[in-house]
C-alpha atoms as a PDB file:
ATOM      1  CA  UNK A   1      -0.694  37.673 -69.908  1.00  0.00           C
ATOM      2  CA  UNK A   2       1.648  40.284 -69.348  1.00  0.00           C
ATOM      3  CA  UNK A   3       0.751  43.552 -67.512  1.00  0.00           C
ATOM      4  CA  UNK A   4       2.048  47.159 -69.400  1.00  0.00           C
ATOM      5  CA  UNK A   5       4.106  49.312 -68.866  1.00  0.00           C
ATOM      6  CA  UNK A   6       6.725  46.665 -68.130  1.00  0.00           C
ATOM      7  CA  UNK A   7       9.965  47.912 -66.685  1.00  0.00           C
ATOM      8  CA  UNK A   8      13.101  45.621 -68.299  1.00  0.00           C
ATOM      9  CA  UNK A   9      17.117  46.433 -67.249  1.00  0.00           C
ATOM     10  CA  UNK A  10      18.659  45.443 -69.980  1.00  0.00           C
ATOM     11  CA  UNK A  11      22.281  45.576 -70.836  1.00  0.00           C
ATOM     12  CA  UNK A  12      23.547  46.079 -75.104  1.00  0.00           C
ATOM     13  CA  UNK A  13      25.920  43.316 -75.721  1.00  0.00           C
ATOM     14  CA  UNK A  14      26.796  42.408 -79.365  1.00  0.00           C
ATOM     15  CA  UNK A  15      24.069  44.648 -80.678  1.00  0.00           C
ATOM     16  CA  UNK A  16      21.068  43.618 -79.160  1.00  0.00           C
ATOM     17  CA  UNK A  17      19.341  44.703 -75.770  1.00  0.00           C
ATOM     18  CA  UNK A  18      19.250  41.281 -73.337  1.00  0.00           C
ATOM     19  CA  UNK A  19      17.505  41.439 -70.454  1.00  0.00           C
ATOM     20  CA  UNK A  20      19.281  41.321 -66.878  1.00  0.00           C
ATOM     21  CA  UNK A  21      16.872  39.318 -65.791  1.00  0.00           C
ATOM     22  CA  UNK A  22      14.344  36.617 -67.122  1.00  0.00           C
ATOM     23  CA  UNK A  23      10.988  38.327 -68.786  1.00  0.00           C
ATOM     24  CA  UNK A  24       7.591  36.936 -69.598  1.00  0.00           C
ATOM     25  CA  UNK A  25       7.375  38.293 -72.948  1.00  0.00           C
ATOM     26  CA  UNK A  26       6.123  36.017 -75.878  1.00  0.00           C
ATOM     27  CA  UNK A  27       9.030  35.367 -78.030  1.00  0.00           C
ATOM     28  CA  UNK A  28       8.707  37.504 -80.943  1.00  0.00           C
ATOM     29  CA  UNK A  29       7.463  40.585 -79.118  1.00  0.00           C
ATOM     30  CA  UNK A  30       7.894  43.312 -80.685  1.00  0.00           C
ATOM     31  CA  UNK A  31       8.481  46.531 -77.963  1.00  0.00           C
ATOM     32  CA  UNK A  32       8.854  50.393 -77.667  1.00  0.00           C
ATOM     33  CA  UNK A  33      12.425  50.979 -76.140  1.00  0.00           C
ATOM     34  CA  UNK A  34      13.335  54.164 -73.957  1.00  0.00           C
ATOM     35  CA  UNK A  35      16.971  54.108 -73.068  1.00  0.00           C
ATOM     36  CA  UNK A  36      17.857  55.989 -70.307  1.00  0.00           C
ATOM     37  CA  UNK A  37      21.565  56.192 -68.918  1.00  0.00           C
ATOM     38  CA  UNK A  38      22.732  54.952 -65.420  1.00  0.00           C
ATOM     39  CA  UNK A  39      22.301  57.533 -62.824  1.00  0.00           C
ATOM     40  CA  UNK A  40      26.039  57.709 -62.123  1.00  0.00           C
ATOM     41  CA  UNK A  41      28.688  55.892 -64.079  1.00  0.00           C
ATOM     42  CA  UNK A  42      32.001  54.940 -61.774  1.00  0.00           C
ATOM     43  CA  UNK A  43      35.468  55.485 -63.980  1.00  0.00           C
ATOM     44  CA  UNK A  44      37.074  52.259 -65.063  1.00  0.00           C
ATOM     45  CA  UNK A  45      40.630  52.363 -63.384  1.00  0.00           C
ATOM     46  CA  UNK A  46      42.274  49.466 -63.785  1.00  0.00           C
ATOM     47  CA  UNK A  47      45.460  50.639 -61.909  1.00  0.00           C
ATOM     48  CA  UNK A  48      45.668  49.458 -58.231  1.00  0.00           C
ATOM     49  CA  UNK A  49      47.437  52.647 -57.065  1.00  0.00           C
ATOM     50  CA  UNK A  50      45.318  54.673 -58.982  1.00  0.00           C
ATOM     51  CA  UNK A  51      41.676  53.391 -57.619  1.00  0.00           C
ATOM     52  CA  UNK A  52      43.550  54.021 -54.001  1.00  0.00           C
ATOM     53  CA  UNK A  53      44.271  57.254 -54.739  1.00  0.00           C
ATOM     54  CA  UNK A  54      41.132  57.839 -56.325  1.00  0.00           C
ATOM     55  CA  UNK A  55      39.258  56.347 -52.988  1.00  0.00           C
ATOM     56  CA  UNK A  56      41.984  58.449 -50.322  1.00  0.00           C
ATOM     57  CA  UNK A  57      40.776  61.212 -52.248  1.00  0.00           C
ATOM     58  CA  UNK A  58      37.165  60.194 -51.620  1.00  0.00           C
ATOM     59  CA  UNK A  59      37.286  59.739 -48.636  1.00  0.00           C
ATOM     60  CA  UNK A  60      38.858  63.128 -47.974  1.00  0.00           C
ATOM     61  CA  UNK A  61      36.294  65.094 -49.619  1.00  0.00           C
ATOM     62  CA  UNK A  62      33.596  63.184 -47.733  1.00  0.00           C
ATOM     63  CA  UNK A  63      35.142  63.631 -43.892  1.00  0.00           C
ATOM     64  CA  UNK A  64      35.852  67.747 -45.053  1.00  0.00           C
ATOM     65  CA  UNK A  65      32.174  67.813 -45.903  1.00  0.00           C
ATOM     66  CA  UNK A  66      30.552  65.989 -42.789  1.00  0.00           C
ATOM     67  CA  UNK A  67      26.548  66.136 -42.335  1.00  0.00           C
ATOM     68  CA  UNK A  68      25.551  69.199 -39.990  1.00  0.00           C
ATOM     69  CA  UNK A  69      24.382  67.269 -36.619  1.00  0.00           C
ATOM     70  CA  UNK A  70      20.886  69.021 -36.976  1.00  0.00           C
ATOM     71  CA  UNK A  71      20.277  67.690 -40.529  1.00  0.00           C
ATOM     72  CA  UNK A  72      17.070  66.609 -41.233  1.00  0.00           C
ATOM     73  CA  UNK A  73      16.327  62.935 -41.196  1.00  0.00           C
ATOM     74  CA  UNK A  74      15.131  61.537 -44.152  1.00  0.00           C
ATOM     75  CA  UNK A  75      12.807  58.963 -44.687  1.00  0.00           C
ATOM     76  CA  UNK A  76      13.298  56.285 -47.597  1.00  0.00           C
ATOM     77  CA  UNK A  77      10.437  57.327 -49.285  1.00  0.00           C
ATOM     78  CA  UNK A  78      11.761  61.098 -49.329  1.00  0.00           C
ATOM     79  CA  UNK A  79      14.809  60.169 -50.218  1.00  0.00           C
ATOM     80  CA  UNK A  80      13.743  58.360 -53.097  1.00  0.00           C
ATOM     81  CA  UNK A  81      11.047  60.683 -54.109  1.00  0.00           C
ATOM     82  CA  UNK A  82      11.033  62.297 -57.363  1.00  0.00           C
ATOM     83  CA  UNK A  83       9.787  65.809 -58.816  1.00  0.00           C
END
């Protein structure tokens, strides 16, 4: 017996959903669907020099930007909390 909700990652290859991982569901099964996009996508770059660049640049932004030295420190559970 399955338990519901069920969460599934699936991927859409060849036009059908197919789960990332193995699922208990009878075959046959007929489900509700709510697709939701990734939280953040990465750029395909295919060029070398480019995905450097892209990381220099990065890297850059991140060092300019430092965390103050007082900032608060986070649990998991706050930083994975949701509103």
């Amino acid at each position: 017996m399955v338990a519901f909700p069920l969460r599934i990652r699936a991927v859409f290859r060849d036009g059908k959903f197919v789960p990332v991982e193995p699922c208990s569901l009878p075959e046959s099964q007929e489900v509700e669907l709510t697709v939701q996009s990734p939280r953040i996508v990465a750029p395909s770059i295919a060029d070398p020099a480019q995905r450097a660049q892209v990381m220099e640049e990065l890297v850059a932004r991140m060092k300019a930007n430092p965390l103050p030295a007082n900032a608060p420190k986070l649990t998991r559970d706050q930083l994975h909390e949701r509103r």
